[in-house]
Protein backbone atom coordinates (compact mmCIF):
# COMPACT_ATOMS: atom_id res chain seq x y z
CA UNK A 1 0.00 0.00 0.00
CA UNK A 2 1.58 3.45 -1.26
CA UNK A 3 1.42 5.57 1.69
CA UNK A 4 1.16 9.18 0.16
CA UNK A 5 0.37 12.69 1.70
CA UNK A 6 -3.13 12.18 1.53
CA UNK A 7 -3.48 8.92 3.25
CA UNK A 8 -1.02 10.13 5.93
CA UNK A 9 -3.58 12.83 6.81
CA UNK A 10 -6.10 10.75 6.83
CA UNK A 11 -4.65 8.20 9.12
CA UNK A 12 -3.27 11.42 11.83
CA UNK A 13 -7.21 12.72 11.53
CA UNK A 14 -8.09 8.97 12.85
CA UNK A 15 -5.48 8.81 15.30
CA UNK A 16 -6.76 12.46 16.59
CA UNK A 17 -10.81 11.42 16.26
CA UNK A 18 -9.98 8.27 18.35
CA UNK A 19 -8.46 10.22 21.01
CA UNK A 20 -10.47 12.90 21.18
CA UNK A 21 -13.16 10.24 22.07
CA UNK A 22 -10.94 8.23 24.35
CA UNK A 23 -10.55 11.63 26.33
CA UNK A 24 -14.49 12.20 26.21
CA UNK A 25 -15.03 8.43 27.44
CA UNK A 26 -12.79 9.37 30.27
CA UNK A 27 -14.23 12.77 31.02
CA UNK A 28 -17.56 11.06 31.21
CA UNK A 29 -16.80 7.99 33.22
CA UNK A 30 -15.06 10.13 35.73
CA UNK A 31 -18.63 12.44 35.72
CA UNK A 32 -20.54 9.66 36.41
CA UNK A 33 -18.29 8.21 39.25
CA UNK A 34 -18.71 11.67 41.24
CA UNK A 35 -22.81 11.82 40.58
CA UNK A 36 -23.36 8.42 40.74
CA UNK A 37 -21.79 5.92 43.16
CA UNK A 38 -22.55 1.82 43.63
CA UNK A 39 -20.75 -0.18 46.23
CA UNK A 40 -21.39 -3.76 48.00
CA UNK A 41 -19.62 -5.03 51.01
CA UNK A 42 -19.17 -8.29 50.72
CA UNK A 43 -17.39 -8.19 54.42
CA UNK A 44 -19.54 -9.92 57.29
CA UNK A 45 -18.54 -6.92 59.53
CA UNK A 46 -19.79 -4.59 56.73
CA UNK A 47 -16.53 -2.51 57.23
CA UNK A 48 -16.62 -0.25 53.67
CA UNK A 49 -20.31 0.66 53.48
CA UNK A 50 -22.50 2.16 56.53
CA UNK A 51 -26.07 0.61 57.75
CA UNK A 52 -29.50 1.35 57.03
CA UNK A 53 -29.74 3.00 60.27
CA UNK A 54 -26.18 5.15 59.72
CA UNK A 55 -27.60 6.37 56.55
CA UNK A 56 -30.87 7.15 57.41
CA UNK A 57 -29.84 9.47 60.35
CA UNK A 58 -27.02 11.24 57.73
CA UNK A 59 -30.41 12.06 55.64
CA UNK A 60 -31.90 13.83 58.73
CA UNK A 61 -29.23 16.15 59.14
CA UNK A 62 -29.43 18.82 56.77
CA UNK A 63 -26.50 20.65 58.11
CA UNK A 64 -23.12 20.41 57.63
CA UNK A 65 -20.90 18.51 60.15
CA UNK A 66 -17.47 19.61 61.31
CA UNK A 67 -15.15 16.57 62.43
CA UNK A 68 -11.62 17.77 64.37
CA UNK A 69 -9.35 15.47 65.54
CA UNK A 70 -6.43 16.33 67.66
CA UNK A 71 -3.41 13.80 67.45
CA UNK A 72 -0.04 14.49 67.62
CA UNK A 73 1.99 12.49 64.77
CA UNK A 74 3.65 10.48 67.54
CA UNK A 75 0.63 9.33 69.54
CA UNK A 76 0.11 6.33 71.24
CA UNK A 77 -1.73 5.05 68.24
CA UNK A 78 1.08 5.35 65.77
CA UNK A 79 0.78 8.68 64.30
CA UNK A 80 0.08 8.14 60.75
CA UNK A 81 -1.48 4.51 60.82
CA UNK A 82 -3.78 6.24 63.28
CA UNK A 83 -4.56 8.98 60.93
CA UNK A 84 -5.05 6.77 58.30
CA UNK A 85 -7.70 4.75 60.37
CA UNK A 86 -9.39 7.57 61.18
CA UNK A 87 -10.17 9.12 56.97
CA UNK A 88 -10.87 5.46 56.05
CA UNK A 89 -13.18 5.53 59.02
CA UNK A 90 -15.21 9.10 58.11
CA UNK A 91 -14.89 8.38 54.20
CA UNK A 92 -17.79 6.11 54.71
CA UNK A 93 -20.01 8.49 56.43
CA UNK A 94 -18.69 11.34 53.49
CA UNK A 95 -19.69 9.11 50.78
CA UNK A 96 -23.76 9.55 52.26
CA UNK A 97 -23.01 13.31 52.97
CA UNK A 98 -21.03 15.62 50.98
CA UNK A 99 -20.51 18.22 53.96
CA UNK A 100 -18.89 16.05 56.31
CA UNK A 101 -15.66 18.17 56.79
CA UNK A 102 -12.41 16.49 58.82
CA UNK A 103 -9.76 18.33 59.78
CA UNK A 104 -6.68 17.43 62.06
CA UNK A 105 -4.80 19.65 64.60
CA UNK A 106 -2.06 18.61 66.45
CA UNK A 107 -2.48 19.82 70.08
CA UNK A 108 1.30 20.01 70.69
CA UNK A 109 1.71 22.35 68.02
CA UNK A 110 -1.77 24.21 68.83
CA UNK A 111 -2.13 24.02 72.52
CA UNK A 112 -4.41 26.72 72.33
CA UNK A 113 -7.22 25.07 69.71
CA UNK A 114 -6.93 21.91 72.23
CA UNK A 115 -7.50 23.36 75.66
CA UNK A 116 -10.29 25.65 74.06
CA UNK A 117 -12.43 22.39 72.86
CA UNK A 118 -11.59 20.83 75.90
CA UNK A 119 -9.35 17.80 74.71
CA UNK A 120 -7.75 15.79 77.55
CA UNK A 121 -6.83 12.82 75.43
CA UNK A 122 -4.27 12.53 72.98
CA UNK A 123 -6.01 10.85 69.69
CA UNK A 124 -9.75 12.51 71.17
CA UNK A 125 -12.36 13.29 68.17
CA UNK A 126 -14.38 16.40 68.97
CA UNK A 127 -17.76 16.81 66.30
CA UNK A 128 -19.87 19.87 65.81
CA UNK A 129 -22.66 20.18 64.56
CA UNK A 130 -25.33 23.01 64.77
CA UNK A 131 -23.57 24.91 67.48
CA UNK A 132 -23.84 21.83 69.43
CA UNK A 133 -20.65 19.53 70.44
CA UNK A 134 -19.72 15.92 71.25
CA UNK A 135 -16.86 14.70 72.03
CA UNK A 136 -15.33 10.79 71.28
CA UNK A 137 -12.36 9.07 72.40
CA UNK A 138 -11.05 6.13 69.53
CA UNK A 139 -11.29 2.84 69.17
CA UNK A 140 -15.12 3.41 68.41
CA UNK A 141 -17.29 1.58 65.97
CA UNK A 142 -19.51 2.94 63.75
CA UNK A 143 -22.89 2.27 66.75
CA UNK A 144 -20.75 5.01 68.81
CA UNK A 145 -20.18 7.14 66.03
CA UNK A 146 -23.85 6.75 64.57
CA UNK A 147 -25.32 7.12 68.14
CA UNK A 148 -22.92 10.54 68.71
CA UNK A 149 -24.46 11.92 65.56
CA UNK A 150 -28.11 10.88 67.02
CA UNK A 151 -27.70 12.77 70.21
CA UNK A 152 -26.18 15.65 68.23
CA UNK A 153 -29.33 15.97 65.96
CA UNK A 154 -31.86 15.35 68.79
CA UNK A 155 -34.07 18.32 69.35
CA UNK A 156 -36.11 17.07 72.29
CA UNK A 157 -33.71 18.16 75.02
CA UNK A 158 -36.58 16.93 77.74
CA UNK A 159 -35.92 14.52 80.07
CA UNK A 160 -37.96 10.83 80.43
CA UNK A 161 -39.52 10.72 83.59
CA UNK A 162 -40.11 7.00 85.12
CA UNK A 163 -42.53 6.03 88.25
CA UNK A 164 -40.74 4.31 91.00
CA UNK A 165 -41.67 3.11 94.18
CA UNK A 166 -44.40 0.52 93.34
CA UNK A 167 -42.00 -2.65 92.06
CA UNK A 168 -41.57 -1.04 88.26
CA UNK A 169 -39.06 -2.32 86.07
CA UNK A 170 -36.57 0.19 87.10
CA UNK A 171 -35.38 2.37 83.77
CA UNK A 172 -31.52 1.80 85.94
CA UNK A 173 -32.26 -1.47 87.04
CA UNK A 174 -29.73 -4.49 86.19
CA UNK A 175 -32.14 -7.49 87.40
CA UNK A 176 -33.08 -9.54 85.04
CA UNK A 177 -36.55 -7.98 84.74
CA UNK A 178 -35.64 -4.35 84.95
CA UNK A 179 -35.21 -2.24 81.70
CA UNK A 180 -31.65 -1.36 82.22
CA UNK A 181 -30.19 -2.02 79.14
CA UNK A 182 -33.04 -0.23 77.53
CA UNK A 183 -32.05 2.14 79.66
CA UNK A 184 -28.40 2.45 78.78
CA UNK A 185 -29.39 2.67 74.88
CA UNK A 186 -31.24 5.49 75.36
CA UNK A 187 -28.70 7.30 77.25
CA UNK A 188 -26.40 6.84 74.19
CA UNK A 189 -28.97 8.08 72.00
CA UNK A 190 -29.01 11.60 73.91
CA UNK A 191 -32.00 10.99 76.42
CA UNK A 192 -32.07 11.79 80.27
CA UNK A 193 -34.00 10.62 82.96
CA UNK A 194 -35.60 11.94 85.63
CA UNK A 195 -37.54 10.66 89.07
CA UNK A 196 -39.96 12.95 90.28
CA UNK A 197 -41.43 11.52 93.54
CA UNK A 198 -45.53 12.06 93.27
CA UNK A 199 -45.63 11.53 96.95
CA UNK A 200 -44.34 14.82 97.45
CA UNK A 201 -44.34 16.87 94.16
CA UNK A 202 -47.45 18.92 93.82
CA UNK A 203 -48.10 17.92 90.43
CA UNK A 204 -46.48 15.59 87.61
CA UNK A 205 -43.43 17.87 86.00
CA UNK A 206 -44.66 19.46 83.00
CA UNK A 207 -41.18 19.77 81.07
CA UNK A 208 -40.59 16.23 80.97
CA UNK A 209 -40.63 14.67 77.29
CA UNK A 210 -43.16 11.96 78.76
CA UNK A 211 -43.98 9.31 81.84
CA UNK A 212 -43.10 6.07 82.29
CA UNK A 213 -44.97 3.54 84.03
CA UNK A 214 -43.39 0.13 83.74
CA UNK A 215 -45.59 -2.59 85.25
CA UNK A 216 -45.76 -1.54 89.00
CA UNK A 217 -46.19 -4.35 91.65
CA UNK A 218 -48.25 -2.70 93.88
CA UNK A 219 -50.98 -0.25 93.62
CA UNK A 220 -50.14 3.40 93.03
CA UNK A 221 -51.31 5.38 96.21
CA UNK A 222 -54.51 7.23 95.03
CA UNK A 223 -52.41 11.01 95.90
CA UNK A 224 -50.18 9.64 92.80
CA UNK A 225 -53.04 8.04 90.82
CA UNK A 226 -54.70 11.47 90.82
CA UNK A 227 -51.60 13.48 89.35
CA UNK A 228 -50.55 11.27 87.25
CA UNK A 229 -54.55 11.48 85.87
CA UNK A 230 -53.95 15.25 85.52
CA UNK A 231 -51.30 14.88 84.19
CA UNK A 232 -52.26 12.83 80.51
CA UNK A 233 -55.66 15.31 80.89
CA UNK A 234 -53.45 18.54 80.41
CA UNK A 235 -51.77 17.00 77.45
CA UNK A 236 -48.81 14.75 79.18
CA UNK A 237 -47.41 12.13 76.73
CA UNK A 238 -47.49 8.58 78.61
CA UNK A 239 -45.67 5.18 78.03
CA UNK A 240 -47.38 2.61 79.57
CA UNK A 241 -46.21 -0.43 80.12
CA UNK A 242 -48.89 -3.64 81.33
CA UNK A 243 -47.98 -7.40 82.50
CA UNK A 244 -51.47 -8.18 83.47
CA UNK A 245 -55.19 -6.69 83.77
CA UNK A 246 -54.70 -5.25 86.79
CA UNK A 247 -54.07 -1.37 86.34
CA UNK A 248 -52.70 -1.17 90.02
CA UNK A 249 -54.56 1.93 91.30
CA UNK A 250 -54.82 3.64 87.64
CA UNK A 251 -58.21 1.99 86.63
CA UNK A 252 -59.40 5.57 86.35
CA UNK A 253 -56.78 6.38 83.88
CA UNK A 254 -57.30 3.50 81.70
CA UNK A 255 -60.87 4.36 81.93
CA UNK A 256 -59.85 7.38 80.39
CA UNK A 257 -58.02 5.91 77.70
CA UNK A 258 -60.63 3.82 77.00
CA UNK A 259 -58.24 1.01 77.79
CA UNK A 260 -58.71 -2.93 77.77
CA UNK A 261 -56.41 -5.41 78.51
CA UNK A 262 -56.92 -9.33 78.60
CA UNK A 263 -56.75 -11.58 81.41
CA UNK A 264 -54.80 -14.45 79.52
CA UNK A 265 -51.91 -14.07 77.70
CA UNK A 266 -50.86 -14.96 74.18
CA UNK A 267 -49.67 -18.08 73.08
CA UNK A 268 -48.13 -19.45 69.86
CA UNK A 269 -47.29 -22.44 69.15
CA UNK A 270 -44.79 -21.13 66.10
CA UNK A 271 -42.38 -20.67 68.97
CA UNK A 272 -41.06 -24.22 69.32
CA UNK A 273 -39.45 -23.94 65.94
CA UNK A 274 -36.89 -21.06 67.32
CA UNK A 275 -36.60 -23.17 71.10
CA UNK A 276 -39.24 -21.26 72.84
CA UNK A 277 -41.78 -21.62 75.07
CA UNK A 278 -45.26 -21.24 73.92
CA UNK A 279 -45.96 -18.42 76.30
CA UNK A 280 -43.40 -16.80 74.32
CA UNK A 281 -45.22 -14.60 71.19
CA UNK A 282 -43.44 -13.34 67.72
CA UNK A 283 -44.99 -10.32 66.05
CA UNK A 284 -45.96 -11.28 62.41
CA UNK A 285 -47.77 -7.95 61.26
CA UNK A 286 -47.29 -4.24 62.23
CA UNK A 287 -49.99 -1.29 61.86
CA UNK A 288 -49.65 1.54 59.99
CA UNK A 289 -47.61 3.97 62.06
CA UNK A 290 -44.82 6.70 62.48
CA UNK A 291 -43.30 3.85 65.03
CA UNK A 292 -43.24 1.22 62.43
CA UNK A 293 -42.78 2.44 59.53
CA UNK A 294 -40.33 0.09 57.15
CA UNK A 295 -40.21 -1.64 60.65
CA UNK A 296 -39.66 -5.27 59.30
CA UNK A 297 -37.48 -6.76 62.14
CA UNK A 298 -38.96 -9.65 64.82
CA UNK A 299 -39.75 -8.78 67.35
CA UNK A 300 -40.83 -11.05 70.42
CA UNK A 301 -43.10 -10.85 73.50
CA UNK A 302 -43.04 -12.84 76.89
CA UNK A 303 -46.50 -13.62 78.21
CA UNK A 304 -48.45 -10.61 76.32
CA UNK A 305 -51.64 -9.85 76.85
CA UNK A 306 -53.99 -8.57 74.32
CA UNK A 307 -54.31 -4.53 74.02
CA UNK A 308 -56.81 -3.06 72.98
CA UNK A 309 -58.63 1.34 72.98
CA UNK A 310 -61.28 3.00 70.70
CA UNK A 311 -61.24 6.35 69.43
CA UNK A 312 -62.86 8.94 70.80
CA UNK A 313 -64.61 12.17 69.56
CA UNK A 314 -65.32 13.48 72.32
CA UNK A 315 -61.73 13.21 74.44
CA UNK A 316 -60.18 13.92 70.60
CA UNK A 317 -58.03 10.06 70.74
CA UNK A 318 -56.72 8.54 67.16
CA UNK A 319 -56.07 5.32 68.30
CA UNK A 320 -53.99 2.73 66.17
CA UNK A 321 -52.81 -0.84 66.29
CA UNK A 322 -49.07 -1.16 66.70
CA UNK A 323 -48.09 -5.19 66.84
CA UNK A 324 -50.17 -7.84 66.12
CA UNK A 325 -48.63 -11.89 67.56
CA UNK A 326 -49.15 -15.05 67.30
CA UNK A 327 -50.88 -15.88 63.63
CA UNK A 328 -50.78 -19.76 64.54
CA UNK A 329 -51.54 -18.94 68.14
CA UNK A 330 -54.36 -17.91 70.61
CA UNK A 331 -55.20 -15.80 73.29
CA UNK A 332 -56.35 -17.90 76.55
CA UNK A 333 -59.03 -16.81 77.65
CA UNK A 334 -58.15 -16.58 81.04
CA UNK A 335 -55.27 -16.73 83.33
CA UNK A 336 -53.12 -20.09 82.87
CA UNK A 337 -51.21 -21.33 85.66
CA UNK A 338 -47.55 -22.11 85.46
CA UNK A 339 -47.73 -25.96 84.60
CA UNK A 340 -51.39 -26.05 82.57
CA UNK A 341 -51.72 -27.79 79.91
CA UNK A 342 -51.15 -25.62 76.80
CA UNK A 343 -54.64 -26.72 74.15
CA UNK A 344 -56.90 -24.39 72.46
CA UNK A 345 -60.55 -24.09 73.78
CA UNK A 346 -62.67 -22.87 71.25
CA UNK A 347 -64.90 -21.86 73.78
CA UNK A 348 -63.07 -19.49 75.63
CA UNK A 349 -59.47 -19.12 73.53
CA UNK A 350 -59.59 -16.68 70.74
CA UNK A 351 -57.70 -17.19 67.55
CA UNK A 352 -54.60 -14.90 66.74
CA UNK A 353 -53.07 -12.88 65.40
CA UNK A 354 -53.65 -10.41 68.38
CA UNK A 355 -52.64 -6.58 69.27
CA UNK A 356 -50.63 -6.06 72.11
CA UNK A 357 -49.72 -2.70 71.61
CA UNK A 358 -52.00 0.32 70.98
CA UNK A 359 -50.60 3.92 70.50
CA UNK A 360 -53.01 6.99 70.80
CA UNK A 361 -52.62 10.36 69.69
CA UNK A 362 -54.66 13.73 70.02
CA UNK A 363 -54.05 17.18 69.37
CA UNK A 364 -54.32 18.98 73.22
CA UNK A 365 -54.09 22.86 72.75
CA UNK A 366 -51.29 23.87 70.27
CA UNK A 367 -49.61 20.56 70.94
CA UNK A 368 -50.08 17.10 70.91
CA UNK A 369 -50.34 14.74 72.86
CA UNK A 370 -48.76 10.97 72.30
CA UNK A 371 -49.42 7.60 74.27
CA UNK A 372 -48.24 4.20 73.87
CA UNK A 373 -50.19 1.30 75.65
CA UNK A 374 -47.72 -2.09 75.70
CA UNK A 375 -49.57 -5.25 77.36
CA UNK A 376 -45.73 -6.26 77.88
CA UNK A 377 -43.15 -5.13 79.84
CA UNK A 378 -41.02 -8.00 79.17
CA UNK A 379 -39.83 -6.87 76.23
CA UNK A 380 -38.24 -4.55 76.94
CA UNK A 381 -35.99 -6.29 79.96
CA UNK A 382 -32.88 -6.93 80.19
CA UNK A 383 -33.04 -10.90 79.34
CA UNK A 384 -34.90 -10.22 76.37
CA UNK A 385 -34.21 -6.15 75.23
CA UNK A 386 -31.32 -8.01 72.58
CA UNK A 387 -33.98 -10.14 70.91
CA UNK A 388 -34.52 -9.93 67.45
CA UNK A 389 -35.98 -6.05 66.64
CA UNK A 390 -36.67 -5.69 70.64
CA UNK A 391 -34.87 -2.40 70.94
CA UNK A 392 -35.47 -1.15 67.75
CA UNK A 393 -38.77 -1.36 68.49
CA UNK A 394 -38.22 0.10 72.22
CA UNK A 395 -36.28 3.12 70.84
CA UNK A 396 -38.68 3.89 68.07
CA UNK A 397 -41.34 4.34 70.71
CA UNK A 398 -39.53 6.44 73.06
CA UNK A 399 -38.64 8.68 69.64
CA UNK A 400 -42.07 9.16 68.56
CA UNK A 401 -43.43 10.08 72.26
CA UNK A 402 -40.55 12.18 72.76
CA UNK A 403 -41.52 14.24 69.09
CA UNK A 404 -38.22 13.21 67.42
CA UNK A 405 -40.44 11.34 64.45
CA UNK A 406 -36.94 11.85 62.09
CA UNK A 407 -35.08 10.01 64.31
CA UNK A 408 -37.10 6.48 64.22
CA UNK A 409 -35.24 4.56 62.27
CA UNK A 410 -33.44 1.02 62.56
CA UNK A 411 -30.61 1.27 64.47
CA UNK A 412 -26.82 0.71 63.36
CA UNK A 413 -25.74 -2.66 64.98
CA UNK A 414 -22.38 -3.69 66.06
CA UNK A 415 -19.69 -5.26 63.93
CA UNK A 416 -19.12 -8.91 63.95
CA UNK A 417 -15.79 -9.43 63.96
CA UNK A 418 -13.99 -12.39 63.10
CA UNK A 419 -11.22 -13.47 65.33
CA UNK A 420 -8.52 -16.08 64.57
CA UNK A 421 -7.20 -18.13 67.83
CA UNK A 422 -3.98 -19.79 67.02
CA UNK A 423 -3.51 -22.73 69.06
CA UNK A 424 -0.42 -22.07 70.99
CA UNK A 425 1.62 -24.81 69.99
CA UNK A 426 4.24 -25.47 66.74
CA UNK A 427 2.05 -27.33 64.88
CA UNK A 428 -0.54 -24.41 65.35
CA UNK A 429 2.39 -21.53 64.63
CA UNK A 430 4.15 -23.58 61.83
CA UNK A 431 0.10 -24.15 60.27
CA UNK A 432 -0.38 -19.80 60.97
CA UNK A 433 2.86 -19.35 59.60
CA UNK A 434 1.87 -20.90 56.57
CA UNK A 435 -1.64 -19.79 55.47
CA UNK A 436 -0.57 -15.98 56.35
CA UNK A 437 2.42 -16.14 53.82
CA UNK A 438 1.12 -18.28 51.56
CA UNK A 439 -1.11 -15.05 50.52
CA UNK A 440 1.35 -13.16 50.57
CA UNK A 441 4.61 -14.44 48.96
CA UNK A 442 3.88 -18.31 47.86
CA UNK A 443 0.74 -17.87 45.44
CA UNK A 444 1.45 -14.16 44.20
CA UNK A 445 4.89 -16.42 43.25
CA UNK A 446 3.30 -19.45 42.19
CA UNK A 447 1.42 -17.32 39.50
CA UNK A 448 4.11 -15.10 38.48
CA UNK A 449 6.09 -18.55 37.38
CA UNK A 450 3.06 -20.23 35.49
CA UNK A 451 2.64 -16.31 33.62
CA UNK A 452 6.33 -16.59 32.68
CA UNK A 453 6.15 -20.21 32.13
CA UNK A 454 3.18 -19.55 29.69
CA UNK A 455 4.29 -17.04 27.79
CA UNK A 456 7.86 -18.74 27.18
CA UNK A 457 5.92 -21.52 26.07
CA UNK A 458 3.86 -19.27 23.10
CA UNK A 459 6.83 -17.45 22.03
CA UNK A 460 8.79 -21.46 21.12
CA UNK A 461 5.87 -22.19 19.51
């Protein structure tokens, strides 16, 4: 082929066009990978991409967050590897929100900066965020981080107030039926807690983000019963929390609520297949409500009893239907001892699924007012708070009573990790020895010599 003047031009105008479009390809790939981005973890400790419940609290903050950390370059956590930990750590929660700003000082060379945020540890992570501050000391996971950025977005500054006095499940307690784990989650979620005793306040405080009555023991003096009556009337938000049919001194206020609870509890048979008892119920459906919304976790319920409240146009009460048990199961129809012999009685039993929680909702002045109506404390104990969706379900309550309706959302779990016991022995250390290096210098070498081997192989042929 005569290569001529012509034909040269026309090849160079080729040459050109292709990598004009070869730029263009690039220009546009790299567009797309900063509008567009698609990741999966394929980690069991999920350690590149955040949670559900991560990401969904990064969507409620609308503001930007400032992240400082002061760490010298020779801490205790090896200056740079530390650092290093630390970007690859925040990247994750940058790649949900853009303004996510990190910025390191080293408090030798700024004293100053350090003592004004009130650093005391070398390494400590200080994060702002709408004029308001918390600080974090590392190793943390992200459930400390996410649960930092939680209290820093909360806007219900109000504390929970809890009856005590009558048996309750105390809110502090670490028996096996108090709620003190429950407790302890909402503490790391931003929440504070408050006593008041009734037997010598005047009224129930007004400036508390709601009341807790967890299953007292005893019957509530009627001095108590009567403030605590005054208090839901003028618009109090209530949690209420029910092992049995017997309202303990508050029949007035469940009259008011228009309240019913069973006598029997719920059983379901469904619960042998997860080891069980059949006193022991599993929620299977959940209403339509702020509290469970995209709520699809399972939750479980010790001896429930059946809840149940009616709207009313008069007091101004939206009722609704939170969790209904049991689909295979029944409600007895009345109280079963200990040992009975678990068989449905058509006559009496009646066929699940059934509601065990009610919430109820009015509008009281220029506010409203929010109740929730459990026929379960158990739940919410400390033997069974780390079942299935227990506390997700728990903290979602306390969220929606407390008016922070952004903030229910399934909560970031720990990370599972994996670790590797070597048996201390030489068998066990020679075994170690090899696996580790094998991925690192024996098959990176094995396939460098079948590549060569290959390719010497082609070029004799």
């Amino acid at each position: 082929m005569n290569i001529n003047r012509k034909l040269r031009f026309q090849l160079l105008v080729q040459n050109w066009f292709f990598v004009v479009l070869f730029l263009m390809l690039v220009v546009l790939l790299g567009f797309l990978a900063s509008e567009y981005r698609v990741a999966r973890d394929i980690t069991q400790a999920n350690r590149n991409i955040l949670t559900e419940g991560s990401v969904n609290v990064l969507k409620q903050m609308q503001a930007p967050i400032n992240i400082t950390v002061y760490a010298t370059k020779d801490d205790a956590s090896s200056g740079d590897v530390f650092r290093k930990g630390i970007v690859d750590f925040v990247a994750r929660y940058q790649r949900e929100k853009r303004d996510i700003k990190l910025t390191f000082i080293n408090p030798s060379e700024e004293p100053k900066l350090a003592q004004d945020a009130g650093v005391k540890v070398d390494g400590e992570v200080v994060v702002e965020f709408q004029k308001r501050v918390e600080h974090i000391t590392p190793p943390f996971a992200e459930q400390e981080f996410t649960n930092l950025l939680v209290r820093l977005s909360r806007t219900n500054q109000q504390a929970i107030m809890y009856l005590d006095g009558h048996g309750e499940r105390n809110l502090l307690g670490v028996k096996n039926h108090d709620l003190g784990e429950f407790g302890k989650q909402l503490e790391t979620k931003g929440f504070k807690f408050a006593n008041p005793d009734l037997t010598i306040a005047q009224a129930v405080p007004s400036n508390g983000a709601m009341l807790v009555i967890a299953s007292p023991q005893v019957d509530v003096s009627e001095i108590e019963a009567k403030k605590i009556q005054t208090y839901v009337e003028s618009g109090g938000n209530l949690l209420w929390l029910l092992d049995d049919d017997n309202y303990r001194g508050l029949q007035d206020l469940a009259e008011y609520l228009n309240l019913e609870v069973s006598p029997g509890v719920v059983l379901d048979m469904a619960s042998a297949q997860y080891g069980a008892d059949a006193r022991v119920a599993f929620a299977s459906l959940y209403g339509e409500h702020p509290i469970t919304t995209n709520f699809m976790l399972r939750t479980l319920f010790p001896e429930a009893h059946e809840v149940s409240a009616s709207s009313s146009y008069e007091k101004g009460w939206k009722v609704a239907r939170l969790v209904e048990v049991a689909p295979n199961g029944w409600l007895a129809g009345e109280k079963l001892a200990k040992d009975a012999k678990i068989a449905f009685n058509p006559k009496k039993d009646k066929r699940g699924p059934i509601n065990v929680g009610v919430a109820l909702e009015r509008v009281y002045g220029k506010k409203g007012q929010r109740i929730v109506v459990m026929g379960n404390a158990n739940f919410l104990s400390n033997t069974f708070i780390t079942n299935g969706g227990n506390l997700d379900f728990g903290i979602n309550v306390i969220n929606w009573l407390a008016g922070d309706d952004n903030l229910i959302t399934i909560q970031p779990m720990p990370l599972k990790d994996i670790n590797v016991t070597i048996p201390d022995t030489d068998q066990g250390r020679l075994v170690a020895w090899t696996v580790f290096h094998a991925f690192q210098y024996f098959i990176p070498l094995v396939f460098l010599i079948a590549g060569f081997y290959l390719w010497w192989k082609r070029r004799r042929a």
